[in-house]
C-alpha atoms as a PDB file:
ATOM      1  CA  UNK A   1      41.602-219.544 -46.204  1.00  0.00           C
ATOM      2  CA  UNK A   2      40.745-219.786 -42.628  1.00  0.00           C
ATOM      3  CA  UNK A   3      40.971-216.123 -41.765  1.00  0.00           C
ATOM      4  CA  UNK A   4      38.138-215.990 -45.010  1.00  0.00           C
ATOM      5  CA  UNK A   5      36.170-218.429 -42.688  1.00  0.00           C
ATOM      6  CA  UNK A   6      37.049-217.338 -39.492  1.00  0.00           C
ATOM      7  CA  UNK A   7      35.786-213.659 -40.677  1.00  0.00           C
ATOM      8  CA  UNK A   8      32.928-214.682 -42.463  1.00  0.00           C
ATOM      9  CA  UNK A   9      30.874-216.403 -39.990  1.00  0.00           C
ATOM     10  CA  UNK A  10      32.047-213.737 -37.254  1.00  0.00           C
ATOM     11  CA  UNK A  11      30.481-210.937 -39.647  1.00  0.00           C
ATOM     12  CA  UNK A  12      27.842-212.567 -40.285  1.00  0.00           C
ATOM     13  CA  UNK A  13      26.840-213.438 -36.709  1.00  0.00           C
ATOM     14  CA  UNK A  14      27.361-209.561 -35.728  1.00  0.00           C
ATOM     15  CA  UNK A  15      25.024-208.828 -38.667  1.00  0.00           C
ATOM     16  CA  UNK A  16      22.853-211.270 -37.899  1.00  0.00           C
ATOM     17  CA  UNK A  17      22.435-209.407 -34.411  1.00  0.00           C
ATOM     18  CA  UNK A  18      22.266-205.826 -36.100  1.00  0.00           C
ATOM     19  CA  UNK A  19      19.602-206.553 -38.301  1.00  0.00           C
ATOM     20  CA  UNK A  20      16.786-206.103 -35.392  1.00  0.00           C
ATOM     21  CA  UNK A  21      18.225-202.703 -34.100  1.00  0.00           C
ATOM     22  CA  UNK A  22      17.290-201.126 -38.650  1.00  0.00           C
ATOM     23  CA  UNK A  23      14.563-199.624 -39.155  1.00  0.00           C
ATOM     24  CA  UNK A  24      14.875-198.943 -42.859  1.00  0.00           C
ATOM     25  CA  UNK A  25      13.303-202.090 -44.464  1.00  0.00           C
ATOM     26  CA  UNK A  26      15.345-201.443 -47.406  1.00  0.00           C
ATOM     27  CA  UNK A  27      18.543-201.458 -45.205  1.00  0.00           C
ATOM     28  CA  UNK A  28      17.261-204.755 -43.350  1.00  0.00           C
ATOM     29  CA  UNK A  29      16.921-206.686 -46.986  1.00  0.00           C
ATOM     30  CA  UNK A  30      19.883-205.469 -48.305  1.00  0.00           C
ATOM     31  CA  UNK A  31      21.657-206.501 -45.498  1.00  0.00           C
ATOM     32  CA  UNK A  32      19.763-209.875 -45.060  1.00  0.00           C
ATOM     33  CA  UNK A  33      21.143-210.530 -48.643  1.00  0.00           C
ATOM     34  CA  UNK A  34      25.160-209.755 -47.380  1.00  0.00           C
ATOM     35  CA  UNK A  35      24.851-212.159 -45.058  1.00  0.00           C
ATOM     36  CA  UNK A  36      23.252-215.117 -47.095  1.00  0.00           C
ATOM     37  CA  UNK A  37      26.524-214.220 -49.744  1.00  0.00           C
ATOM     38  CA  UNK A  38      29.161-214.682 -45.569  1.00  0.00           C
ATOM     39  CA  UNK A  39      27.482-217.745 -45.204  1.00  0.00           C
ATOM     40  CA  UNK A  40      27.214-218.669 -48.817  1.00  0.00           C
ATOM     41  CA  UNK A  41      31.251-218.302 -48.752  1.00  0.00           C
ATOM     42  CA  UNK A  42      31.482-220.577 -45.591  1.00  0.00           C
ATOM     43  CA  UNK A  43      29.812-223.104 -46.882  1.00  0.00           C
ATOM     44  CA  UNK A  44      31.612-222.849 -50.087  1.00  0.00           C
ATOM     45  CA  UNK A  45      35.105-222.732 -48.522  1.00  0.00           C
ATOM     46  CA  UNK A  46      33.806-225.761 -46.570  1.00  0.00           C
ATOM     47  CA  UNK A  47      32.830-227.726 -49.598  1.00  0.00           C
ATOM     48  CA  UNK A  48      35.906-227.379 -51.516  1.00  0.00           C
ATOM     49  CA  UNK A  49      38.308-227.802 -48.589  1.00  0.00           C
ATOM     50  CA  UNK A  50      36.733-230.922 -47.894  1.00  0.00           C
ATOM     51  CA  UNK A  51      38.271-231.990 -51.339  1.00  0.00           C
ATOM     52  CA  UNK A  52      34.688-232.097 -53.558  1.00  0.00           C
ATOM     53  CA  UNK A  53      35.855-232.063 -57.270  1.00  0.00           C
ATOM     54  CA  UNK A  54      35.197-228.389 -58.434  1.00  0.00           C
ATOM     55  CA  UNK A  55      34.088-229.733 -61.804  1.00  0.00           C
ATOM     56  CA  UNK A  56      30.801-231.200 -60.275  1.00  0.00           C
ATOM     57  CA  UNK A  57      29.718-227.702 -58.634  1.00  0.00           C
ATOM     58  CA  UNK A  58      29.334-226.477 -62.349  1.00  0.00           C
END
C-alpha cells in the first residue's frame, strides 16, 4: 500500500509539471483529470489507513 502512495503522488507531481510543456487542450484536460483520480487515490489510501470505518464513505 505504500508503494500505491509512494507512486501516486510521485506521478502525479511529474504530471503536474508536464501539463505546461501540452499544447493539445484536449491532452491538457484529459490529463488534468488522471491526476485528480493519483491524488484522489492518496487521499483515499490515507483515509482508510488511518482506520475510518469504510461503511461511512458509502
Amino acid at each position: 500500500m505504500l508503494v500505491i502512495f509512494a507512486m501516486s503522488a510521485l506521478f502525479s507531481g511529474v504530471l503536474l509539471w508536464a501539463i505546461k510543456f501540452i499544447e493539445n487542450p484536449t491532452a491538457r484536460t484529459l490529463l488534468r483529470v488522471f491526476v485528480g483520480l493519483c491524488l484522489a487515490a492518496i487521499v483515499a489510501y490515507l483515509v482508510l489507513a488511518s482506520g475510518f470505518p469504510t461503511s461511512l464513505l458509502v
